[in-house]
Protein backbone atom coordinates (compact mmCIF):
# COMPACT_ATOMS: atom_id res chain seq x y z
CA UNK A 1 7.27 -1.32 17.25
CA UNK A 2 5.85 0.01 14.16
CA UNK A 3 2.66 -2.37 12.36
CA UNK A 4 3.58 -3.13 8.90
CA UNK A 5 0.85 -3.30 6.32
CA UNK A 6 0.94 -4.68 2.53
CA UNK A 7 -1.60 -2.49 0.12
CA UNK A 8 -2.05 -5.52 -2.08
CA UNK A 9 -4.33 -6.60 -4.73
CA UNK A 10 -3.64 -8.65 -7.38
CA UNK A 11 -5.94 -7.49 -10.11
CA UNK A 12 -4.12 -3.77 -11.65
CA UNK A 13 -5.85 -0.91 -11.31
CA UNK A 14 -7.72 -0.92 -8.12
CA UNK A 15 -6.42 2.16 -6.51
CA UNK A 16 -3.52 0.64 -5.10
CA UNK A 17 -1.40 3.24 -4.99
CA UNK A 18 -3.58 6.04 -4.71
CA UNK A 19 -4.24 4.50 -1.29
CA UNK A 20 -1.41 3.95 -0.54
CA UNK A 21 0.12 7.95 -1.52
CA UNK A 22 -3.15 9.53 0.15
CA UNK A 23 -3.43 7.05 3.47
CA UNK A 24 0.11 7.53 4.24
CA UNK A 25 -0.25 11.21 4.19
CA UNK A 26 -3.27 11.83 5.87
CA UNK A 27 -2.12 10.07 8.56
CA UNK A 28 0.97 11.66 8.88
CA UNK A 29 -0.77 14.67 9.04
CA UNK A 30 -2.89 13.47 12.07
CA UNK A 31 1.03 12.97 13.66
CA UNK A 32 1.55 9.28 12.73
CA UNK A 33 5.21 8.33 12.01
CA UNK A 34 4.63 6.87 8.53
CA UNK A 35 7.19 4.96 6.29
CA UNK A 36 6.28 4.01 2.64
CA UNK A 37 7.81 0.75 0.70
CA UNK A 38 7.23 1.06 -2.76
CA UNK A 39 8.36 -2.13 -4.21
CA UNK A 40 6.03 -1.99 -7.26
CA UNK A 41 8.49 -1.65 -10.44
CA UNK A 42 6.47 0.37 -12.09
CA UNK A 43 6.88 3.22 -9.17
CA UNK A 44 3.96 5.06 -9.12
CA UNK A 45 3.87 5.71 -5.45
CA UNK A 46 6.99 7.24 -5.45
CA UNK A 47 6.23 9.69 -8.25
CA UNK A 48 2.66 10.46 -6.97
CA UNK A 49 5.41 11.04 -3.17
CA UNK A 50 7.23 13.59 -5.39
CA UNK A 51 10.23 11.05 -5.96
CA UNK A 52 12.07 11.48 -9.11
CA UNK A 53 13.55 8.07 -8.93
CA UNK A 54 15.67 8.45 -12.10
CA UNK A 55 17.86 10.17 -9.62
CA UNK A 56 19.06 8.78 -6.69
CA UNK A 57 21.68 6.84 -5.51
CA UNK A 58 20.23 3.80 -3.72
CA UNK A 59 16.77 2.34 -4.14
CA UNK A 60 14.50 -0.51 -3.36
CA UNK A 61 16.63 -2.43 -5.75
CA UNK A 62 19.76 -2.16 -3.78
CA UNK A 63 17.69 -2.63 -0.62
CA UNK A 64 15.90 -6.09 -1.81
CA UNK A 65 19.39 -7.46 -3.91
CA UNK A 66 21.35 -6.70 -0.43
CA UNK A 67 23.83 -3.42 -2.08
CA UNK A 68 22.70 -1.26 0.64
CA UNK A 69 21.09 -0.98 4.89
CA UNK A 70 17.40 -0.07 4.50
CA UNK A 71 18.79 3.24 6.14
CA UNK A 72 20.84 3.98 3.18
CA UNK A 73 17.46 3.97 1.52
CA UNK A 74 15.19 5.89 3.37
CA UNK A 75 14.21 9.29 1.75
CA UNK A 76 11.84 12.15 3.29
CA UNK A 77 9.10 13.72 1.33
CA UNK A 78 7.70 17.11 1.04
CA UNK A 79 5.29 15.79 3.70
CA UNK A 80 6.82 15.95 7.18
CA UNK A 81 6.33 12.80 8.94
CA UNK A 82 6.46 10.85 6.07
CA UNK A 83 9.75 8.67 4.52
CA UNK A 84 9.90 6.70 1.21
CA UNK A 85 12.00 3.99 0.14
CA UNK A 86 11.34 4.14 -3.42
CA UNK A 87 11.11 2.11 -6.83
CA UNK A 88 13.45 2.49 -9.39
CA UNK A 89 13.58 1.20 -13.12
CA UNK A 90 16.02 -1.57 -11.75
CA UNK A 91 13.58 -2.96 -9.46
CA UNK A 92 12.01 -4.85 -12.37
CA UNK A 93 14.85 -6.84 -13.16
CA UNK A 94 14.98 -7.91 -9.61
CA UNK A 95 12.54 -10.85 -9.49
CA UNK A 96 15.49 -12.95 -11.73
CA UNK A 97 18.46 -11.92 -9.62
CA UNK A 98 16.63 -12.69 -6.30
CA UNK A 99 16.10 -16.76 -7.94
CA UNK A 100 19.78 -17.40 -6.78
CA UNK A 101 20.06 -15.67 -3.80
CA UNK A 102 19.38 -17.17 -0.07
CA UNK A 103 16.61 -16.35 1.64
CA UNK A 104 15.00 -15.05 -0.90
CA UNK A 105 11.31 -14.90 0.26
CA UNK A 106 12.29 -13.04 3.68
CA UNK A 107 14.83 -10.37 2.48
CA UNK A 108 12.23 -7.33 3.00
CA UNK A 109 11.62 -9.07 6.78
CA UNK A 110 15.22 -8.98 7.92
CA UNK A 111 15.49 -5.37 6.06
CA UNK A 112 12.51 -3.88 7.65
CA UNK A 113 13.65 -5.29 11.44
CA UNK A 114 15.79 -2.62 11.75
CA UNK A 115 13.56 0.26 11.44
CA UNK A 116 10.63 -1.07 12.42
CA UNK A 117 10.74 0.73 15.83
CA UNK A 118 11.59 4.77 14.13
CA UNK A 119 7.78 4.64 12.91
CA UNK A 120 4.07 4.25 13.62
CA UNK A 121 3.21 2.33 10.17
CA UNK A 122 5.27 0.80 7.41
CA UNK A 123 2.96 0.42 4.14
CA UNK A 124 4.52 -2.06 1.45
CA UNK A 125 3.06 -1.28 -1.69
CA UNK A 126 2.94 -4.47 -3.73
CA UNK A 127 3.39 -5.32 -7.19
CA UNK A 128 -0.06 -6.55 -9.04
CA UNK A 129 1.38 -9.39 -9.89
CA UNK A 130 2.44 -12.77 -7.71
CA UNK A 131 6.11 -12.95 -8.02
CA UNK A 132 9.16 -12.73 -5.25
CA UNK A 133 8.84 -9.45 -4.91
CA UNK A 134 5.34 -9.92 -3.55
CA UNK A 135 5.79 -12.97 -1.55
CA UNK A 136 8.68 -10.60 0.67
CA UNK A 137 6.66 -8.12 1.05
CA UNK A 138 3.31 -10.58 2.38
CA UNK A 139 6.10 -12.52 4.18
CA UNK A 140 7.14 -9.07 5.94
CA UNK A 141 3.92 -7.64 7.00
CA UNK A 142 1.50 -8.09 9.45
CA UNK A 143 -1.73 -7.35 7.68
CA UNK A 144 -2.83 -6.95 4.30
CA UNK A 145 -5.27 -3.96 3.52
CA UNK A 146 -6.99 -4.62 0.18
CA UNK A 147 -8.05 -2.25 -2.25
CA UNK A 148 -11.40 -2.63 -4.67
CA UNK A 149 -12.84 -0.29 -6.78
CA UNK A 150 -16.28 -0.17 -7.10
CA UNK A 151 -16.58 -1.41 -10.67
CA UNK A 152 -17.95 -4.14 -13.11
CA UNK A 153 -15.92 -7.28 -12.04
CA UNK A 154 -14.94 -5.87 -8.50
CA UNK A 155 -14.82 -9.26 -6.65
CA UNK A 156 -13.18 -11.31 -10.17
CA UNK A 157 -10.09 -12.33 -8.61
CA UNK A 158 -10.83 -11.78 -5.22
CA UNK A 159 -10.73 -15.83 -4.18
CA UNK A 160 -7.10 -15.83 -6.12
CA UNK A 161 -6.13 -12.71 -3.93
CA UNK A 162 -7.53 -15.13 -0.72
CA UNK A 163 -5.69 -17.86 -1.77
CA UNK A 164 -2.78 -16.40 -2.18
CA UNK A 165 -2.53 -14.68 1.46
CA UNK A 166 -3.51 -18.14 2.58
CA UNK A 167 -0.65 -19.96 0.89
CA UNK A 168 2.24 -17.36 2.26
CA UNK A 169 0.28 -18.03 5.94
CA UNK A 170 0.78 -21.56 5.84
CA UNK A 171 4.42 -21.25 4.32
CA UNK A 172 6.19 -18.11 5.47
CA UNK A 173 3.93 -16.09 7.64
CA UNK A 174 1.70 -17.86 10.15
CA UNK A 175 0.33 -14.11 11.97
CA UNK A 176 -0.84 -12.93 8.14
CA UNK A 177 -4.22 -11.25 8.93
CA UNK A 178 -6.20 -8.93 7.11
CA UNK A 179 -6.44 -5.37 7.97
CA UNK A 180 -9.26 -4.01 6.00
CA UNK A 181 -10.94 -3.32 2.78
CA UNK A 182 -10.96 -0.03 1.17
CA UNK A 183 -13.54 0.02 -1.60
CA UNK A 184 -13.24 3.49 -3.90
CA UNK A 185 -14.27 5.03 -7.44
CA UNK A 186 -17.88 5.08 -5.23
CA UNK A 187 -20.66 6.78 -7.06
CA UNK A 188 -23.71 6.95 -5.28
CA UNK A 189 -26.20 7.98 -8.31
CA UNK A 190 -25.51 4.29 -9.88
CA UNK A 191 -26.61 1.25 -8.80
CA UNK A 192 -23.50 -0.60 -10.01
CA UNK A 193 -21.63 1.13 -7.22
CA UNK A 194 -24.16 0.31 -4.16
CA UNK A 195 -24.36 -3.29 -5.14
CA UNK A 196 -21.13 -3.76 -5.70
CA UNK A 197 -20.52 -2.24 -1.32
CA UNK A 198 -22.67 -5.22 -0.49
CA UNK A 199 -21.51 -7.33 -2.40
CA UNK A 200 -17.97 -6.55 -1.24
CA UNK A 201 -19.55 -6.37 2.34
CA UNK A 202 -20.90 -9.58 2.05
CA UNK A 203 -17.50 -11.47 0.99
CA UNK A 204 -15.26 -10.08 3.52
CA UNK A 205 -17.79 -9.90 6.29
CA UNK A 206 -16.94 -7.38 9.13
CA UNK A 207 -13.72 -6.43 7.30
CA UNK A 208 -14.40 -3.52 5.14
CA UNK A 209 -13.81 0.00 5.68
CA UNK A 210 -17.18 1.99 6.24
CA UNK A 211 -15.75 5.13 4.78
CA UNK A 212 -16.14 5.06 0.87
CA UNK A 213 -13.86 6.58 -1.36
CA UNK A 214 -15.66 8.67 -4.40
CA UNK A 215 -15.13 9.06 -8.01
CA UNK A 216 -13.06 12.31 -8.13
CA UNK A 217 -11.00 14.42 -10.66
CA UNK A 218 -8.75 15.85 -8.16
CA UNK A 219 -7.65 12.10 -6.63
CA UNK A 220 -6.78 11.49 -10.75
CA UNK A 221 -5.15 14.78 -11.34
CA UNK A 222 -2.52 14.89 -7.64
CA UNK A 223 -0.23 12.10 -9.28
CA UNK A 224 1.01 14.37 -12.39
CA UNK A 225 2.07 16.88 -9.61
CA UNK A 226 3.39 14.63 -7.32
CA UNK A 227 1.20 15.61 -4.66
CA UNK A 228 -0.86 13.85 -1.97
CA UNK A 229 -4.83 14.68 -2.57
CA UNK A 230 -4.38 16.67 0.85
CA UNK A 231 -1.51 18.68 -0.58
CA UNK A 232 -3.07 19.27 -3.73
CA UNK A 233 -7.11 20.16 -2.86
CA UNK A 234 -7.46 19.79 0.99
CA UNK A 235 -11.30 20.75 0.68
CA UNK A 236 -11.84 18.11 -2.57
CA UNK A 237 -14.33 15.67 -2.02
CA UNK A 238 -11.23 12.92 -2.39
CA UNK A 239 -9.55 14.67 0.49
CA UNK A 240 -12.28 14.80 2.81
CA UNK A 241 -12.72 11.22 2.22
CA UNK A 242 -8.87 9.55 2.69
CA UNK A 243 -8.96 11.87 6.07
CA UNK A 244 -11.81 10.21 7.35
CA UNK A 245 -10.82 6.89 6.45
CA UNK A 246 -7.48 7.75 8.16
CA UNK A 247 -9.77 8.70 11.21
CA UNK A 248 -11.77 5.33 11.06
CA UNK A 249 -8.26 3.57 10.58
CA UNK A 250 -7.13 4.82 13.55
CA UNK A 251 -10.26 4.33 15.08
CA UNK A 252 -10.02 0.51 14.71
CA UNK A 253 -6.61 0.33 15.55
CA UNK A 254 -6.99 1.53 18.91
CA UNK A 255 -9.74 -0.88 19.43
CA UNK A 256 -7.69 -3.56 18.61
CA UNK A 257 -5.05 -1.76 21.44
């Protein structure tokens, strides 16, 4: 059975997605069966996947509302080893229509049962936000991996973020653990970036990611093509880095085994 794994943090613009895009792929380049659940509305996992999602027939949406099997849903990318369900502009609208409908909170849970077994890893990538949409996808997972950037303000919101994976283990998911901390945008020549790692370090004790994701213009420019960092600049400083954390992921899985 496949481990499922929500990239969640609530505060926007963390790297979310560009973990989730360049994790994925790397380690479906080392041969891991990988499965990607974007149910962010705003879809930028899918695009950076090369999904046009303004044309396809099923989506996320019909997947989460209960139109369509998670199998009628499931799309390959140009990556082999590596399936989407993707976003879609509908998906925002979503949140209101789920209010009436029964189990609402463990939709993506019963969805994700029957597929579970076809892959290695199922990443949910979460919506920045605490709504429905989030609580089914921290209700479906096993683990929550946690992306910070390496900024001003990197822990502000960080006890919220706690809280909330707290409140969904009391109430719909007792086994909620988390899997690790990726901290990015490092740069080394500042001292904003060093003390933010310890402070990071400090707060989540034992639970962050040794590996440390740089600053880099190719990890901001493989989006627009809708290209994985590995696909776009495999020697980039960006790609070097998501294939070792990939490696040390794996590492600490098998550990764990």
């Amino acid at each position: 059975m496949g481990k499922v794994i929500a990239i969640f943090n609530q505060k926007g613009g963390v790297g979310k997605t560009t973990t989730n895009v360049n994790l994925s792929a790397c380690l479906a380049v080392k041969g891991k069966k990988i499965l990607v659940i974007d149910i962010d509305p705003q879809g930028n996992t899918s695009s950076g996947l090369g999904i046009d999602k303004n044309s396809l027939p099923t989506s996320m949406y019909d997947l989460i509302i209960g139109n369509a099997d998670i199998s009628q849903c499931i799309y390959e990318t140009n990556r082999e080893n590596l399936s989407i369900v993707p976003s879609s502009v509908q998906l925002a609208g979503a949140e209101i229509e789920l209010t009436d409908l029964e189990g609402r909170e463990m939709r993506l849970k019963q969805a994700i049962q029957d597929v579970k077994h076809a892959y290695d890893y199922i990443f949910v990538d979460c919506p920045p936000s605490l709504g429905l949409l989030t609580i089914n996808s921290l209700t479906a997972v096993d683990s929550v991996l946690i992306p910070i950037q390496c900024e001003y303000y990197a822990l502000e919101g960080v006890s919220q973020l706690m809280n909330t994976i707290e409140l969904v283990k009391k109430n719909l998911n007792p086994s909620l653990d988390i899997q690790g901390v990726v901290l990015s945008m490092f740069d080394g020549r500042t001292n904003l970036s060093i003390q933010v790692v310890d402070e990071v370090k400090k707060y989540f004790k034992g639970k962050v990611y040794t590996t440390l994701i740089p600053r880099n213009v190719r990890l901001a420019e493989a989006p627009s093509y809708g290209l994985s960092i590995i696909e776009y600049d495999a020697k980039s400083k960006g790609a070097e880095a998501y294939s070792e954390l990939a490696e040390e992921f794996l590492d600490l899985e098998e550990d764990v085994i």
